[in-house]
Protein backbone atom coordinates (compact mmCIF):
# COMPACT_ATOMS: atom_id res chain seq x y z
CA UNK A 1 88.07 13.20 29.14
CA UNK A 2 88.38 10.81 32.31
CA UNK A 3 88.59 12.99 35.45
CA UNK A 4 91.20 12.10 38.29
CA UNK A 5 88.39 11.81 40.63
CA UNK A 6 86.93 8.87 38.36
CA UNK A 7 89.95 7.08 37.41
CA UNK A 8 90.60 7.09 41.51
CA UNK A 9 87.59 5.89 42.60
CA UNK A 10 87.41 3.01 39.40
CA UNK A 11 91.23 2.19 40.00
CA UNK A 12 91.28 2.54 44.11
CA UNK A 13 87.71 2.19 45.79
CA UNK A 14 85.64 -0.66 47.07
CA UNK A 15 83.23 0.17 44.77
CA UNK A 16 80.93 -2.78 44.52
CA UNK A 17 78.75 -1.89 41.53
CA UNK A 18 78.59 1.47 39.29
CA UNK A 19 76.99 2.29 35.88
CA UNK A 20 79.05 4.79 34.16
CA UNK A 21 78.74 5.96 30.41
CA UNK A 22 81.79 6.58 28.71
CA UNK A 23 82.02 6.54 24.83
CA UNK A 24 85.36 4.67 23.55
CA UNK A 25 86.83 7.40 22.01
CA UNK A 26 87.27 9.22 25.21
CA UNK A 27 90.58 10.21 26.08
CA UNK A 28 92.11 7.64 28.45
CA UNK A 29 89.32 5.00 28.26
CA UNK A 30 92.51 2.37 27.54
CA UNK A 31 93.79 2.15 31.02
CA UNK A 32 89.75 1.90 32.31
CA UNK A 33 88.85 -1.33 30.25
CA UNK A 34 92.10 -3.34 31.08
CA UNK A 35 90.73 -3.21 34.52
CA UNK A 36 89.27 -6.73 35.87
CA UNK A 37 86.16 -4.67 37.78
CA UNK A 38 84.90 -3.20 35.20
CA UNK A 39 82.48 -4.68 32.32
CA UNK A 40 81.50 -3.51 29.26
CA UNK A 41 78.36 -3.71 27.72
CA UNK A 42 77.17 -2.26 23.80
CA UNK A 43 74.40 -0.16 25.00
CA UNK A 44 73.88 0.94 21.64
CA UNK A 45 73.67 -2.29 20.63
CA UNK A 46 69.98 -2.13 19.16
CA UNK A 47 70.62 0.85 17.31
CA UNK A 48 70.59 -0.50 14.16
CA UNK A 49 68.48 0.26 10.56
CA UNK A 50 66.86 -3.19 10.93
CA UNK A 51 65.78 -2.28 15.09
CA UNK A 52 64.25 1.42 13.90
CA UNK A 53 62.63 -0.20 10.97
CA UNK A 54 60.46 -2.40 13.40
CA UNK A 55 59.64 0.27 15.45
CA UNK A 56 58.21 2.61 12.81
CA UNK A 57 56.14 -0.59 11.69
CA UNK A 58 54.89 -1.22 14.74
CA UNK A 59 53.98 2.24 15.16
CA UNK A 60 52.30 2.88 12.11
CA UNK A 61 50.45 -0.09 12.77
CA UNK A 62 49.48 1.06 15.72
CA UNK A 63 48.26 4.31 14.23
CA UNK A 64 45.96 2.45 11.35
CA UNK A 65 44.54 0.29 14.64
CA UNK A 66 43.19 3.78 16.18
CA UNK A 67 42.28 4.89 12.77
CA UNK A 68 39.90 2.42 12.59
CA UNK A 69 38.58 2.55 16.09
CA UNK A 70 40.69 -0.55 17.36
CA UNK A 71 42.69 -0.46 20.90
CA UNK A 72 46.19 -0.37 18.98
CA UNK A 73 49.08 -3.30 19.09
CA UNK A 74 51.38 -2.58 22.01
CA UNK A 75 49.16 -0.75 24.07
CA UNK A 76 50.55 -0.73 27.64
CA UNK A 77 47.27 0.83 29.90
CA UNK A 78 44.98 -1.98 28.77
CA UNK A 79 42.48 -0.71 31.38
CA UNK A 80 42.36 2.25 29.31
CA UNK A 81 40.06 0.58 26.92
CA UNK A 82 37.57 0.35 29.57
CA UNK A 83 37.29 4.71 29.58
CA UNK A 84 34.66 5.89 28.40
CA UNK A 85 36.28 9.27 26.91
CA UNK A 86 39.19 6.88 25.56
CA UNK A 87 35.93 4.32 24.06
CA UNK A 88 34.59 7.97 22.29
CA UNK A 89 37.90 9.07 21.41
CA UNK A 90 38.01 5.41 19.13
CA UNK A 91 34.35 5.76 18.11
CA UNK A 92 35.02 9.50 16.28
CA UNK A 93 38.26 8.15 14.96
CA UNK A 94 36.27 5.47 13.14
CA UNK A 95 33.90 7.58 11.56
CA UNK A 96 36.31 10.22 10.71
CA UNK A 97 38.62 8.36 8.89
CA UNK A 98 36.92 4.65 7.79
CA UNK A 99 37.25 0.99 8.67
């Protein structure tokens, strides 16, 4: 539920700029989103079967890269490859589990 003290300072303040989140189905959003300083955006808007179904491909992927001893897609610490315990960590996971 919308507290007085929010629907004041949304309706009343100077507020320049403000991130809130509010799901729709909260009680009193109506009188929020007819207001002209305030946008709306559809933060859940990747949340979809097709956006989790890339990133559990990418992830396995990634996972069969180390398997094999290869620095996996999406890494974001390239200069990690450069460690040597990271370099040994890839070496053992090639011979444990294959090319």
């Amino acid at each position: 539920m919308l507290d007085s003290a929010f629907k004041e300072m949304i309706t009343h303040s100077k507020l320049k700029v403000g991130t809130f989140l509010v799901e729709f189905n909260t009680p009193g959003i109506g009188q929020i989103l007819k207001l002209d300083n305030v946008i709306v955006t559809p933060h859940g808007l990747c949340w979809s079967d097709e956006c989790f179904a890339g990133i559990g491909a990418v992830a396995i992927a990634a996972t069969f890269d180390m398997k094999r001893g290869e620095k996996p897609r999406g890494l974001v610490n390239h200069d990690i490859v450069d460690n040597g315990d990271w370099q040994a960590k890839m070496a053992s996971f090639k011979d444990r589990f294959g090319a």
